[in-house]
PDB file of N, CA and C in Angstrom:
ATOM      1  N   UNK A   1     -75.851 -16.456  -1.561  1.00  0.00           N
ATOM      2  CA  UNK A   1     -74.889 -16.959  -2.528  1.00  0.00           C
ATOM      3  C   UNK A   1     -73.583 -16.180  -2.385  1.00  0.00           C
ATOM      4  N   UNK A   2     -72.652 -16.715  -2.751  1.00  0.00           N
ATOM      5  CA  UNK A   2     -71.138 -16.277  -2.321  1.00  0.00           C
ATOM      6  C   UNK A   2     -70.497 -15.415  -3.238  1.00  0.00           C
ATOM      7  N   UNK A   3     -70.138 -14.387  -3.049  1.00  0.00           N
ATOM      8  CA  UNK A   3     -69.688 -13.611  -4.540  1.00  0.00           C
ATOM      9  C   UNK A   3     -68.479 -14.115  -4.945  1.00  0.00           C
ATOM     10  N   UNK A   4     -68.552 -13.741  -6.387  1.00  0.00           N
ATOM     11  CA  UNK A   4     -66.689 -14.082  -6.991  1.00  0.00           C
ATOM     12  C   UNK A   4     -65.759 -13.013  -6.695  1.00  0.00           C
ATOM     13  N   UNK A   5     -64.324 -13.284  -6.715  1.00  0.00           N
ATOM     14  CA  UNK A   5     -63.693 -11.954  -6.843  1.00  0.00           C
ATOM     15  C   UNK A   5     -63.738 -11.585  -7.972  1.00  0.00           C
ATOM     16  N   UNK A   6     -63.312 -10.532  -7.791  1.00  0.00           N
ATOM     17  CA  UNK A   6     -63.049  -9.683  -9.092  1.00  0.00           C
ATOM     18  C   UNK A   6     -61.761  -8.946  -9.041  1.00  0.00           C
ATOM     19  N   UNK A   7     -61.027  -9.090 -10.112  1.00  0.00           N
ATOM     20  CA  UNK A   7     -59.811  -8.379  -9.816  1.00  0.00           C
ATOM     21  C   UNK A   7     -60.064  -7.065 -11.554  1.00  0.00           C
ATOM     22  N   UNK A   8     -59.388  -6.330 -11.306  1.00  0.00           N
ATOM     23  CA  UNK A   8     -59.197  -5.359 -13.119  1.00  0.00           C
ATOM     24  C   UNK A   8     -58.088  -5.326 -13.261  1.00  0.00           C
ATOM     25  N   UNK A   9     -57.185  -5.786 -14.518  1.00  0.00           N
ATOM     26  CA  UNK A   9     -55.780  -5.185 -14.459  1.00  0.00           C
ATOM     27  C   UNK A   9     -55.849  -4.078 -14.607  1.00  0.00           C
ATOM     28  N   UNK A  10     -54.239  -3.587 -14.302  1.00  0.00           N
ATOM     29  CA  UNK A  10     -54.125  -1.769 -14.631  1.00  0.00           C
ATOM     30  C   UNK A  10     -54.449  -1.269 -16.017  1.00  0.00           C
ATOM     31  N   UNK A  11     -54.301  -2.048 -16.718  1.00  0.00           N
ATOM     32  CA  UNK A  11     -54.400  -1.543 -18.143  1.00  0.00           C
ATOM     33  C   UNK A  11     -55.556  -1.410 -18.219  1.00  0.00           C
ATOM     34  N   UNK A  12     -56.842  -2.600 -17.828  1.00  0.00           N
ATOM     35  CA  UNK A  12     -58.374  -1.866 -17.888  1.00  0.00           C
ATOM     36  C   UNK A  12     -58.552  -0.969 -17.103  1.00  0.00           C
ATOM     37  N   UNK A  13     -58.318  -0.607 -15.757  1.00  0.00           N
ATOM     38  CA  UNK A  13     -58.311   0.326 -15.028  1.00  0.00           C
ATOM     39  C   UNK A  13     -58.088   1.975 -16.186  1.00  0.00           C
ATOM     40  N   UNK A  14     -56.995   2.077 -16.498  1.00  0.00           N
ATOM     41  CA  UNK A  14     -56.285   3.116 -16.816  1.00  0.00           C
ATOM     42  C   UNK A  14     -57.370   3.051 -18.735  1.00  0.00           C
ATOM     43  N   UNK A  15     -57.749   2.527 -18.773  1.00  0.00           N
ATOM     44  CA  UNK A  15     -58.606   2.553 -20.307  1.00  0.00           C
ATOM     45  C   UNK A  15     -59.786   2.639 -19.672  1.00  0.00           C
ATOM     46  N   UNK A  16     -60.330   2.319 -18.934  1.00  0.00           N
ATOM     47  CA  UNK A  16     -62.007   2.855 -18.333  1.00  0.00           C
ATOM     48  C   UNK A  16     -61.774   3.959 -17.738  1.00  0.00           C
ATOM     49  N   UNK A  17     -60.325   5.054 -17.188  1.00  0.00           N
ATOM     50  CA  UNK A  17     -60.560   6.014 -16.707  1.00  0.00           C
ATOM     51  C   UNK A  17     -60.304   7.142 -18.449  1.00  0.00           C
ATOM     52  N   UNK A  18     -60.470   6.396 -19.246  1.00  0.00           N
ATOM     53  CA  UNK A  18     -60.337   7.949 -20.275  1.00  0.00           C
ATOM     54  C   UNK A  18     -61.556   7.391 -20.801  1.00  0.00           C
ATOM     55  N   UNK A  19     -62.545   6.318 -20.588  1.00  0.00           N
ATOM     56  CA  UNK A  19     -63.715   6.340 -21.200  1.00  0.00           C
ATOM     57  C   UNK A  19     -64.775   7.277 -21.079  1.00  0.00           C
ATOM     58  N   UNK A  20     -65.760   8.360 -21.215  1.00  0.00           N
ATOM     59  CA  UNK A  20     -66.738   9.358 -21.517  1.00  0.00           C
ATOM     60  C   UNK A  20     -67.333   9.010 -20.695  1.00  0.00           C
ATOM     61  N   UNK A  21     -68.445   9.755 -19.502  1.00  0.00           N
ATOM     62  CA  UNK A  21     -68.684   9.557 -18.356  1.00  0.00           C
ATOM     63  C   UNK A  21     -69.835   8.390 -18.599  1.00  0.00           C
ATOM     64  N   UNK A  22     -70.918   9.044 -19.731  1.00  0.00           N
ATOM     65  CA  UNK A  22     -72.039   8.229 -19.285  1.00  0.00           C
ATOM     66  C   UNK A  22     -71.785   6.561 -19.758  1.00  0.00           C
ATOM     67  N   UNK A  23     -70.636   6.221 -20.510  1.00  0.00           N
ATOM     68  CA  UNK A  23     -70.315   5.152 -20.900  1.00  0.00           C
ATOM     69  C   UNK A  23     -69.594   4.408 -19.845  1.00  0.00           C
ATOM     70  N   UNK A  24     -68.761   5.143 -19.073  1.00  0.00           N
ATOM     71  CA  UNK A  24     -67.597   4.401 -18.272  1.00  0.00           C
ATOM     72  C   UNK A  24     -68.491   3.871 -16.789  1.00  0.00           C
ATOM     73  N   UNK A  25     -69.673   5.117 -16.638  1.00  0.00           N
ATOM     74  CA  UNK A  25     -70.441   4.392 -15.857  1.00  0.00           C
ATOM     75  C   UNK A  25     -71.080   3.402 -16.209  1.00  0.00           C
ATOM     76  N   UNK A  26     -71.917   2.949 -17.301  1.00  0.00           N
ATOM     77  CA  UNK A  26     -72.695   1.693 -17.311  1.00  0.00           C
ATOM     78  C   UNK A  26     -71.640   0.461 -17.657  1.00  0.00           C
ATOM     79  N   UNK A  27     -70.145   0.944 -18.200  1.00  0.00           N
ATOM     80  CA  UNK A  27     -69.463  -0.264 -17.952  1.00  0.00           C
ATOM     81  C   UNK A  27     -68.895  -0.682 -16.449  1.00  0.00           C
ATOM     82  N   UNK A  28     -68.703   0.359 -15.411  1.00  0.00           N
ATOM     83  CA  UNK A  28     -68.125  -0.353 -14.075  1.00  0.00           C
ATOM     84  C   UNK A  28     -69.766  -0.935 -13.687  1.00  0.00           C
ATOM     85  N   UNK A  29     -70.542  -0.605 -13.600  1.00  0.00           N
ATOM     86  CA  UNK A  29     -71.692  -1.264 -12.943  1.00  0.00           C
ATOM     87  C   UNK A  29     -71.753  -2.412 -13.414  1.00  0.00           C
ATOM     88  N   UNK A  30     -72.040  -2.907 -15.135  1.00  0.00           N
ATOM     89  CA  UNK A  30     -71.845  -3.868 -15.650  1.00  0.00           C
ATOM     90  C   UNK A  30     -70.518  -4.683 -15.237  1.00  0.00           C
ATOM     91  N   UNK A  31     -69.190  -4.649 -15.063  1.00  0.00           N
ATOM     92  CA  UNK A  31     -68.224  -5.032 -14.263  1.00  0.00           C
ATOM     93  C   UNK A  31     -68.605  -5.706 -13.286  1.00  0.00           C
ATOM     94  N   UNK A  32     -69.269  -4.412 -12.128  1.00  0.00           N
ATOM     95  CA  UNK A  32     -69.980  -4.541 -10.703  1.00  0.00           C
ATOM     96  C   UNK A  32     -70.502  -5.929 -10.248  1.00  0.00           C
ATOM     97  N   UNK A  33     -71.703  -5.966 -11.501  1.00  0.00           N
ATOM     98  CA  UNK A  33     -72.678  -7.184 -11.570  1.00  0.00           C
ATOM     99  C   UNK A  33     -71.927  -8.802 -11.410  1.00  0.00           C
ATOM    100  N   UNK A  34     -70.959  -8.741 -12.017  1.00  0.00           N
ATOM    101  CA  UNK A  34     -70.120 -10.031 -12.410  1.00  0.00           C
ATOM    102  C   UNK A  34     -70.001 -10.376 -11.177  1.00  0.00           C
ATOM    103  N   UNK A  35     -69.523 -10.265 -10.055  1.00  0.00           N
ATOM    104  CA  UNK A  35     -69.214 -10.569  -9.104  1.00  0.00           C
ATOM    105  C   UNK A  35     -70.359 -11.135  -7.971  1.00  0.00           C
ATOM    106  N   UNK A  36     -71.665 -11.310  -8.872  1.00  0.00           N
ATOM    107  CA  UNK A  36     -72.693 -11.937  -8.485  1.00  0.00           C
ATOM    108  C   UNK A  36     -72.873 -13.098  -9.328  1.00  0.00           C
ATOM    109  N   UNK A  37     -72.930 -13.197 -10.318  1.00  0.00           N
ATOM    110  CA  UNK A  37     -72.959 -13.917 -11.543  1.00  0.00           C
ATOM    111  C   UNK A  37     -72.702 -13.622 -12.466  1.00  0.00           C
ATOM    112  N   UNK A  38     -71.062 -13.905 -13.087  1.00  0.00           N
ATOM    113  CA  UNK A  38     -70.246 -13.780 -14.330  1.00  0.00           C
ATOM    114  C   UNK A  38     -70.481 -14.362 -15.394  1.00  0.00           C
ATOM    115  N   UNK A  39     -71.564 -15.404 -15.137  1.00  0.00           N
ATOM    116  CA  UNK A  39     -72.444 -15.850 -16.874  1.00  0.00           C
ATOM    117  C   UNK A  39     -73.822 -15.345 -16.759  1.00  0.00           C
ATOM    118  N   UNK A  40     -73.926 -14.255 -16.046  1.00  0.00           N
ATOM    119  CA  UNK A  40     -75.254 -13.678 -16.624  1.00  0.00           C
ATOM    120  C   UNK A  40     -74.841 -12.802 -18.020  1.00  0.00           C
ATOM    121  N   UNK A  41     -76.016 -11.675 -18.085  1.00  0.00           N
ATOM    122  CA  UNK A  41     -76.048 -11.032 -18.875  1.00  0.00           C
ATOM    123  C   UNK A  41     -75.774 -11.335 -20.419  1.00  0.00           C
ATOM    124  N   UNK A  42     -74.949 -10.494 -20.835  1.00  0.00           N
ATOM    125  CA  UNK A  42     -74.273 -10.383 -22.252  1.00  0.00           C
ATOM    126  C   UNK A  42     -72.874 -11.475 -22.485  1.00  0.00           C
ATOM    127  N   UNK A  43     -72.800 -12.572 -21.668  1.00  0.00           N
ATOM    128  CA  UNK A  43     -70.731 -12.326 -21.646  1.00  0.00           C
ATOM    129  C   UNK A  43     -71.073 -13.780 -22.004  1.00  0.00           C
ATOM    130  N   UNK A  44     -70.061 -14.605 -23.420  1.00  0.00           N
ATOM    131  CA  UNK A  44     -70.003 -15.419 -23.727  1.00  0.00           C
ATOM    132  C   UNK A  44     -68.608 -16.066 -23.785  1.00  0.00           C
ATOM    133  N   UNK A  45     -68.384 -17.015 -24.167  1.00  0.00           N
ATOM    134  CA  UNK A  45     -66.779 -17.716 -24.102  1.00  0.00           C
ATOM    135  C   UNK A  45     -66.750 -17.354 -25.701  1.00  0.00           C
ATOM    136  N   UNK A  46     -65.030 -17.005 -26.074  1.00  0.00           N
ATOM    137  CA  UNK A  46     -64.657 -16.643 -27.232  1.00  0.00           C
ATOM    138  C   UNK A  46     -64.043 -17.929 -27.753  1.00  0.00           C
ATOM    139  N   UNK A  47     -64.525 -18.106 -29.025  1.00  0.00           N
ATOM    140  CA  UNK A  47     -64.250 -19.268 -29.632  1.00  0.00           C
ATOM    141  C   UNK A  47     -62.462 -19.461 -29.815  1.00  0.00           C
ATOM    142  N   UNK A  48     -61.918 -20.360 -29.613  1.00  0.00           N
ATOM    143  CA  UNK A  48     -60.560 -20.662 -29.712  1.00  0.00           C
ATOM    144  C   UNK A  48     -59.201 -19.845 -28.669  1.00  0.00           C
ATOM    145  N   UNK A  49     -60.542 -19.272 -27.698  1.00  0.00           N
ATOM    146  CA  UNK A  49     -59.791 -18.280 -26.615  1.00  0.00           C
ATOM    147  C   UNK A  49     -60.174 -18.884 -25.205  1.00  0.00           C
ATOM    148  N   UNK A  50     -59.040 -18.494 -24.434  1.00  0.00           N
ATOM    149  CA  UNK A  50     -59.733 -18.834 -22.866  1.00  0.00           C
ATOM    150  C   UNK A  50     -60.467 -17.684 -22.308  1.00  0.00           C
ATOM    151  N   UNK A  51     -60.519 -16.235 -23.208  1.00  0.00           N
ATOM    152  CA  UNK A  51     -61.410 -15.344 -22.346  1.00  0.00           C
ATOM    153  C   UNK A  51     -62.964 -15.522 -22.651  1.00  0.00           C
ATOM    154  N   UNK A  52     -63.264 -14.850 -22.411  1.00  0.00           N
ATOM    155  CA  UNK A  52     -65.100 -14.435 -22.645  1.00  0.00           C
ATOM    156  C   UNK A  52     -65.262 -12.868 -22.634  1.00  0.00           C
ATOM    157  N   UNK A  53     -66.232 -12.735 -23.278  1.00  0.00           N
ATOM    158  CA  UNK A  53     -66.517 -11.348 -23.670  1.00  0.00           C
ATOM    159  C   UNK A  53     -67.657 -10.983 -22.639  1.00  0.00           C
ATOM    160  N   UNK A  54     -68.091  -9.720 -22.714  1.00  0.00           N
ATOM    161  CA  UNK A  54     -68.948  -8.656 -22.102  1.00  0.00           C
ATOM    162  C   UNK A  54     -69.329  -8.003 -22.952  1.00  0.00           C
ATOM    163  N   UNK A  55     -70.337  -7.446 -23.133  1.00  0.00           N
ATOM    164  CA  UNK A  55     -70.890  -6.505 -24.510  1.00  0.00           C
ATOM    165  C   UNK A  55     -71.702  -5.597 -23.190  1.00  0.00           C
ATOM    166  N   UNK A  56     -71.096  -4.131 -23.364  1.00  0.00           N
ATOM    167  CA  UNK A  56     -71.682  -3.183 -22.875  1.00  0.00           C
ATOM    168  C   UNK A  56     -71.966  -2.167 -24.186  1.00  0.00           C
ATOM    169  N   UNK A  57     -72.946  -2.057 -24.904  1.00  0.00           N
ATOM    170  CA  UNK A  57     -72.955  -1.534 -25.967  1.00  0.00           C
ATOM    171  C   UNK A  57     -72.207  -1.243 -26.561  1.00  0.00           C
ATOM    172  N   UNK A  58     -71.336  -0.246 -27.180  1.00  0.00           N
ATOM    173  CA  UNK A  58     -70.381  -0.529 -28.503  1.00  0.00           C
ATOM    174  C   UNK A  58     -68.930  -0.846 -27.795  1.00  0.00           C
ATOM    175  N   UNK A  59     -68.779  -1.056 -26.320  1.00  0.00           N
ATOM    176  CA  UNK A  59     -67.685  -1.509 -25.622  1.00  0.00           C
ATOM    177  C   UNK A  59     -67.652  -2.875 -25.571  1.00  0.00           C
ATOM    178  N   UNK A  60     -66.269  -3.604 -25.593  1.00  0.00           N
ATOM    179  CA  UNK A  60     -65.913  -5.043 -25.297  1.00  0.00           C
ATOM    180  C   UNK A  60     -65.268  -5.001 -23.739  1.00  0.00           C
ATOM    181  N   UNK A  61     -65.468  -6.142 -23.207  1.00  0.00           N
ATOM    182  CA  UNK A  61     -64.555  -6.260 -21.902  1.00  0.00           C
ATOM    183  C   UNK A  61     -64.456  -7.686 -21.649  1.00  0.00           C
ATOM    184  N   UNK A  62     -62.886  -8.112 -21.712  1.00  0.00           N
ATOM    185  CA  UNK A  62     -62.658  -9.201 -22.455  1.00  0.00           C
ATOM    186  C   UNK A  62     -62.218  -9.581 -21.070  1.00  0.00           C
ATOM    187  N   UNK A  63     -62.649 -10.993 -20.118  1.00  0.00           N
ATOM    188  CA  UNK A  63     -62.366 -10.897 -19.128  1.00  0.00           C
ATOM    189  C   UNK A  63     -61.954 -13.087 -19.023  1.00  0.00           C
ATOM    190  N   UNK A  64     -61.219 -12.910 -17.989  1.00  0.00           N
ATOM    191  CA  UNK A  64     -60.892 -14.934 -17.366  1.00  0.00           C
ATOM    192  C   UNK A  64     -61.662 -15.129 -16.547  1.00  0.00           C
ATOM    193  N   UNK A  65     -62.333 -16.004 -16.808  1.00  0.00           N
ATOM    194  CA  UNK A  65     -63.444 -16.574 -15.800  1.00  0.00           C
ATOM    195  C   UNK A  65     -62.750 -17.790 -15.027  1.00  0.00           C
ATOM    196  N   UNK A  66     -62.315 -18.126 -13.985  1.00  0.00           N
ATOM    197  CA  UNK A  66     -62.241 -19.320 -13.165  1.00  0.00           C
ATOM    198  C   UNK A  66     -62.583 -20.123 -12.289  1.00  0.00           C
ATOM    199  N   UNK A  67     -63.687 -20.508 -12.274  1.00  0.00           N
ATOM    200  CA  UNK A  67     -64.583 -21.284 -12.069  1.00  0.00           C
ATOM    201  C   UNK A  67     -64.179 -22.161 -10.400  1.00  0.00           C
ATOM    202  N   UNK A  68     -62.609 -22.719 -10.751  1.00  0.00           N
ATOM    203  CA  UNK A  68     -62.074 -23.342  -9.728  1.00  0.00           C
ATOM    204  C   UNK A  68     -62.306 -22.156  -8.424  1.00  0.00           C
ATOM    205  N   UNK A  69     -61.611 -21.249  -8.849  1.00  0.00           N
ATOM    206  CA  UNK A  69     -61.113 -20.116  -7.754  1.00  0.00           C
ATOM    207  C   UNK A  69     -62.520 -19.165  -7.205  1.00  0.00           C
ATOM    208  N   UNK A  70     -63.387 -19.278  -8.280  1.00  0.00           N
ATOM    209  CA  UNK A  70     -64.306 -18.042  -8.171  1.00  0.00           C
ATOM    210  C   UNK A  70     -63.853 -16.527  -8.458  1.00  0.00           C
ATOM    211  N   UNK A  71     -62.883 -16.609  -9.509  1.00  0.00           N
ATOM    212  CA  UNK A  71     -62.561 -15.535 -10.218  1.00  0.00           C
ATOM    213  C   UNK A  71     -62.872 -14.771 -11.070  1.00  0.00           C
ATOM    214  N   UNK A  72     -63.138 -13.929 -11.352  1.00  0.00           N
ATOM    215  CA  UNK A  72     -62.946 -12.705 -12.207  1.00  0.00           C
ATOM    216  C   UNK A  72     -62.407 -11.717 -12.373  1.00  0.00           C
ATOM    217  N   UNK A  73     -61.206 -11.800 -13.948  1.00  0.00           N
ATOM    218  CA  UNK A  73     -60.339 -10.814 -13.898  1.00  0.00           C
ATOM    219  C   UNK A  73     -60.511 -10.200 -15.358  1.00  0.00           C
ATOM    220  N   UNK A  74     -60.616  -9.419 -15.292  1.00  0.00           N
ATOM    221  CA  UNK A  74     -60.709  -7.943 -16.265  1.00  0.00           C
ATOM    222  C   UNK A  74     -60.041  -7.697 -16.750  1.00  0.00           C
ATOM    223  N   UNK A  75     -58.971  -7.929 -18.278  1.00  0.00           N
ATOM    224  CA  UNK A  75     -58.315  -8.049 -18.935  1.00  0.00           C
ATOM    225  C   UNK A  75     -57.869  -6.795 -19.663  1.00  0.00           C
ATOM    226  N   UNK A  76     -58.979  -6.282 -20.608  1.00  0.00           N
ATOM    227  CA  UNK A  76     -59.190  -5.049 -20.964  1.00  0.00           C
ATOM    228  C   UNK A  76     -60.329  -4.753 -21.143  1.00  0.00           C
ATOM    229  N   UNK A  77     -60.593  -3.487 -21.816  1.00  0.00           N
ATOM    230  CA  UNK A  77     -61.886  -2.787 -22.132  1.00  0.00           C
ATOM    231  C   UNK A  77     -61.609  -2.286 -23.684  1.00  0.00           C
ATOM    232  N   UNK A  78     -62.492  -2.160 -24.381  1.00  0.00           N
ATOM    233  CA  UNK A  78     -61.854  -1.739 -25.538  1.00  0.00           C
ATOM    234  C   UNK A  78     -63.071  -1.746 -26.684  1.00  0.00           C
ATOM    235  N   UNK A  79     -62.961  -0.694 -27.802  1.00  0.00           N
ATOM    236  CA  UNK A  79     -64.210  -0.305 -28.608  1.00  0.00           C
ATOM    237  C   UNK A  79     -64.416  -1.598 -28.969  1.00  0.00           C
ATOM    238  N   UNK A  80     -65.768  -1.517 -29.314  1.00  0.00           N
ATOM    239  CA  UNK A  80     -65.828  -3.185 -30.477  1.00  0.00           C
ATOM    240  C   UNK A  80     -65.193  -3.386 -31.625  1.00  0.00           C
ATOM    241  N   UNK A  81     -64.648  -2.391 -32.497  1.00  0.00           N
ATOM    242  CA  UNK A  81     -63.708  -2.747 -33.428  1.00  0.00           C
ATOM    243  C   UNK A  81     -62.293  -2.931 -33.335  1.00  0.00           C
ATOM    244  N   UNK A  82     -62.192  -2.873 -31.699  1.00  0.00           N
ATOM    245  CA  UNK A  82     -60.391  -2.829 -31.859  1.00  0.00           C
ATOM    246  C   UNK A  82     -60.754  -4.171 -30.496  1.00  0.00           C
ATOM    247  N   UNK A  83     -61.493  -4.568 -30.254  1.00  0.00           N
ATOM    248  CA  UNK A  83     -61.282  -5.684 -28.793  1.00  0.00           C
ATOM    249  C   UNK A  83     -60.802  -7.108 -29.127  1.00  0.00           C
ATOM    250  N   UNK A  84     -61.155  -7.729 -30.021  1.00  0.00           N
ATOM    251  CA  UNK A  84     -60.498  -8.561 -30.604  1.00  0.00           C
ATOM    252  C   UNK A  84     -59.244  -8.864 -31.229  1.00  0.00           C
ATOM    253  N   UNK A  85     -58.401  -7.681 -31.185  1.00  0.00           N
ATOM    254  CA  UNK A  85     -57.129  -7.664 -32.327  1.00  0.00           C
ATOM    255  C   UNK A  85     -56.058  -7.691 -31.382  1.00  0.00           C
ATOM    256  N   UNK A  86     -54.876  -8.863 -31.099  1.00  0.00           N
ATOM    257  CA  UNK A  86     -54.013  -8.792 -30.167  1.00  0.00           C
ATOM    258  C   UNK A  86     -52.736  -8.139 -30.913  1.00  0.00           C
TER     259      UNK A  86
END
């Protein structure tokens, strides 16, 4: 099976590098995974949004799925009480 890309913007980049080790690791692996299948796991479409979520325990990672392209891009990362609030 063909993988998707995956792209991260800088801003998730630069917010997963001040995340706490044992956390920032199970979120790039979780990341990792997507690029095999981006509707596995935890990650649902957000109601009245074009992103979809990721739930890596108390982390959000709010990402565009494009289906046409075989994309995945990584938007941000962010606690669960602040991932939703633009």
């Amino acid at each position: 099976m063909n993988e998707w890309t995956l792209r991260i913007m800088a801003i998730a980049e630069k917010r997963i590098s001040r995340i706490p080790n044992p956390e920032k690791k199970r979120i790039l692996m979780a990341i990792d995974e997507l690029r095999y299948d981006p509707f596995a796991h935890d990650v649902i479409s957000l109601s009245g949004r074009r992103e979809h979520r990721l739930r890596v325990g108390g982390w959000r990672v709010l990402l565009l799925i494009d289906e046409n392209d075989r994309s995945v891009t990584v938007l941000s990362v962010n606690a669960r009480g602040d991932a939703y609030k633009k």
